[in-house]
Structure formats: C-alpha cells, structure tokens
C-alpha atoms as a PDB file:
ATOM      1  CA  UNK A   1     169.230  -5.959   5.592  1.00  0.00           C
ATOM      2  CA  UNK A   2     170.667  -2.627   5.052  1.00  0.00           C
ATOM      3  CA  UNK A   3     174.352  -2.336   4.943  1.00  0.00           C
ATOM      4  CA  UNK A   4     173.767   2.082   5.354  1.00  0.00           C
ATOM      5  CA  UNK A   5     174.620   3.568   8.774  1.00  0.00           C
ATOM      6  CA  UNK A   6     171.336   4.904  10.257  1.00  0.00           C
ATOM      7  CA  UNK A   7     171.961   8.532  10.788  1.00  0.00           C
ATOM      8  CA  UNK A   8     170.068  11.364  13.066  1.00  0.00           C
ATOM      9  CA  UNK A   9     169.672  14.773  11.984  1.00  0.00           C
ATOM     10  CA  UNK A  10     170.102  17.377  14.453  1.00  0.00           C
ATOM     11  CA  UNK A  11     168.441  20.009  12.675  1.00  0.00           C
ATOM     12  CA  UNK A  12     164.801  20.420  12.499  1.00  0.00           C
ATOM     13  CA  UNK A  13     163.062  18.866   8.943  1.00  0.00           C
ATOM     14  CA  UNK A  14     162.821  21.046   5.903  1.00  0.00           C
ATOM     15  CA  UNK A  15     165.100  22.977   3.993  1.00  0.00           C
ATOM     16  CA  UNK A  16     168.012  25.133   5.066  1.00  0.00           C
ATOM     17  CA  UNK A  17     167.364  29.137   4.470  1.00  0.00           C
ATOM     18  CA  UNK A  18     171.028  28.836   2.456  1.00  0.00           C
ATOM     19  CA  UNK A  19     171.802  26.279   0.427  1.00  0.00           C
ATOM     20  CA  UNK A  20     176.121  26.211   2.601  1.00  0.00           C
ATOM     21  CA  UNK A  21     174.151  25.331   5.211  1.00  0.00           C
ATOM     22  CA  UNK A  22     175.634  22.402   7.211  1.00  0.00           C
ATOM     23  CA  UNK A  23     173.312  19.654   8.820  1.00  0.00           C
ATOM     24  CA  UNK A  24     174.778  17.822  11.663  1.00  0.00           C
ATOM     25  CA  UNK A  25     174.008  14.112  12.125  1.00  0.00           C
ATOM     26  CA  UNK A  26     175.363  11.085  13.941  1.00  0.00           C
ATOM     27  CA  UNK A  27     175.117   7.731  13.650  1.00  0.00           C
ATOM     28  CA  UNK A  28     173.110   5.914  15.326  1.00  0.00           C
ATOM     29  CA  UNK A  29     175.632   2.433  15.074  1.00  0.00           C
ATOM     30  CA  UNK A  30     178.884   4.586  16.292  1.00  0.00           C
ATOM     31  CA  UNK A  31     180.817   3.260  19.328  1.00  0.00           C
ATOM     32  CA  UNK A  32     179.537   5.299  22.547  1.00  0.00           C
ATOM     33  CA  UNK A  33     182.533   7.197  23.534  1.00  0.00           C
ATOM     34  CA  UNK A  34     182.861   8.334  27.687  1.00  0.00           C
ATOM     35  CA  UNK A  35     182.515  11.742  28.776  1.00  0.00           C
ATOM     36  CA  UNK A  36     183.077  13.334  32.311  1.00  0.00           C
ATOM     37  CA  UNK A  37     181.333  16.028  33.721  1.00  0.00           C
ATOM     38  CA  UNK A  38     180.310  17.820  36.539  1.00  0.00           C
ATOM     39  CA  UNK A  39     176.488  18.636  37.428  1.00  0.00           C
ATOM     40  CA  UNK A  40     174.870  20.758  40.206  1.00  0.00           C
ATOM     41  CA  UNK A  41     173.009  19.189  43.323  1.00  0.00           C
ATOM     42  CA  UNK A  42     169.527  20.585  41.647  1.00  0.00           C
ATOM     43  CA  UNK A  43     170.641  19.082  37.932  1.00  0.00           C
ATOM     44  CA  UNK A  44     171.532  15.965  39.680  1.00  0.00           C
ATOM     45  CA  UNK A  45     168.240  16.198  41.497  1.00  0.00           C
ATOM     46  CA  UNK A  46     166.508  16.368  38.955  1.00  0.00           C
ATOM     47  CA  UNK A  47     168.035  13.842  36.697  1.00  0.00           C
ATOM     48  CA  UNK A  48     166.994  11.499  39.573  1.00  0.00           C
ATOM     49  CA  UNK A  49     163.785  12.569  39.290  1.00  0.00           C
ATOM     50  CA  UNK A  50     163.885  11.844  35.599  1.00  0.00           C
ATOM     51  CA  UNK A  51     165.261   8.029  35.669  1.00  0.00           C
ATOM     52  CA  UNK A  52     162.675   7.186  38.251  1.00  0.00           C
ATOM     53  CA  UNK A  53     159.679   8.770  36.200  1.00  0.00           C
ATOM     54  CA  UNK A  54     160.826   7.234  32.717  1.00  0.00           C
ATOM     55  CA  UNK A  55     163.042   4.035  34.308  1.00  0.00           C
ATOM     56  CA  UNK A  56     165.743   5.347  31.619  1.00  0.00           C
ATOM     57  CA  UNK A  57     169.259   5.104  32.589  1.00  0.00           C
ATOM     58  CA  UNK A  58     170.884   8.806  33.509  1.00  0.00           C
ATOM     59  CA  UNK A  59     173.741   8.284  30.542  1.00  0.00           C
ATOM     60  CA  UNK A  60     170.371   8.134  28.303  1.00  0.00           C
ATOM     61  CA  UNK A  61     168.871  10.963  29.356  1.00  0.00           C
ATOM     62  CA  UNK A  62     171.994  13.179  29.054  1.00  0.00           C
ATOM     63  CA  UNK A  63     172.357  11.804  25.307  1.00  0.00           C
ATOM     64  CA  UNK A  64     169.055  12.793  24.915  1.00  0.00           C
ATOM     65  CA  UNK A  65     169.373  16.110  26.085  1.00  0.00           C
ATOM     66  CA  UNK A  66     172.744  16.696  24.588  1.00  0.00           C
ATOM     67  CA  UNK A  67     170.599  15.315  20.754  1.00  0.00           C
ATOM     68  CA  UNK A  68     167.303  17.735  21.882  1.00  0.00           C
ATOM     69  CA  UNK A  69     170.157  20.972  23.071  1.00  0.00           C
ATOM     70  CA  UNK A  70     171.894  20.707  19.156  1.00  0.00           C
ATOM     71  CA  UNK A  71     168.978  20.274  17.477  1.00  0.00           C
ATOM     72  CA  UNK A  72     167.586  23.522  18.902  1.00  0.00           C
ATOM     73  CA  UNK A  73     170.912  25.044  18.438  1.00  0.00           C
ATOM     74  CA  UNK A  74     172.227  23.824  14.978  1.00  0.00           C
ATOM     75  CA  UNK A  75     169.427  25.716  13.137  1.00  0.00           C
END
C-alpha cells in the first residue's frame, strides 16, 4: 500500500502555456473542513433536484461543483 497522499488536479491535463504556471491540487485524504453559506430558493431548488436524481448527498454535490468551478477557472 501506498504511503503518497492521492492528489486531484484542478487544472485540465497537459502542459501549462508557461512553464511559472501554478497547478492547484488537493488531497484527496485531507480532513473535510465546514463551510457556511447562503444559497437562493432556485439554487436550493435545484440542488434538491440534484440529490434526488443522483441519491448524492448535497455537501457532495457542492464539493463537486466547487472541484468542476476551479478546474474551469485555474487554467
């Protein structure tokens, strides 16, 4: 068994266009930390919508969309 952290790029595969570039990752083993936050009736709504389709819990599909949201906008 691997003793190395299993990490999750945020940034789409292949190489940066300059070599400073940064690449943001997390690991996948770090302690989930809590977060507050405030959502509109339709976001809610459709959050709802969400857990019943997939059966995920709503904490999952904001990490999810927090992880798809930087890797769009870490490039």
């Amino acid at each position: 068994m691997s003793t190395k952290p299993r990490t999750q790029s945020f940034l789409k595969s292949g190489p940066a266009k300059r070599s400073s570039k940064k690449i943001a990752t997390v690991s996948l083993d770090q302690q989930m930390l809590p977060l507050s936050l405030r959502l509109t009736q339709p976001q809610l709504d459709g959050l709802n919508i969400l857990r019943q389709k997939t059966g995920l819990r709503q904490n999952e599909l904001v990490r999810r969309a927090i992880d798809e949201f930087l890797r769009k906008e870490l490039v």
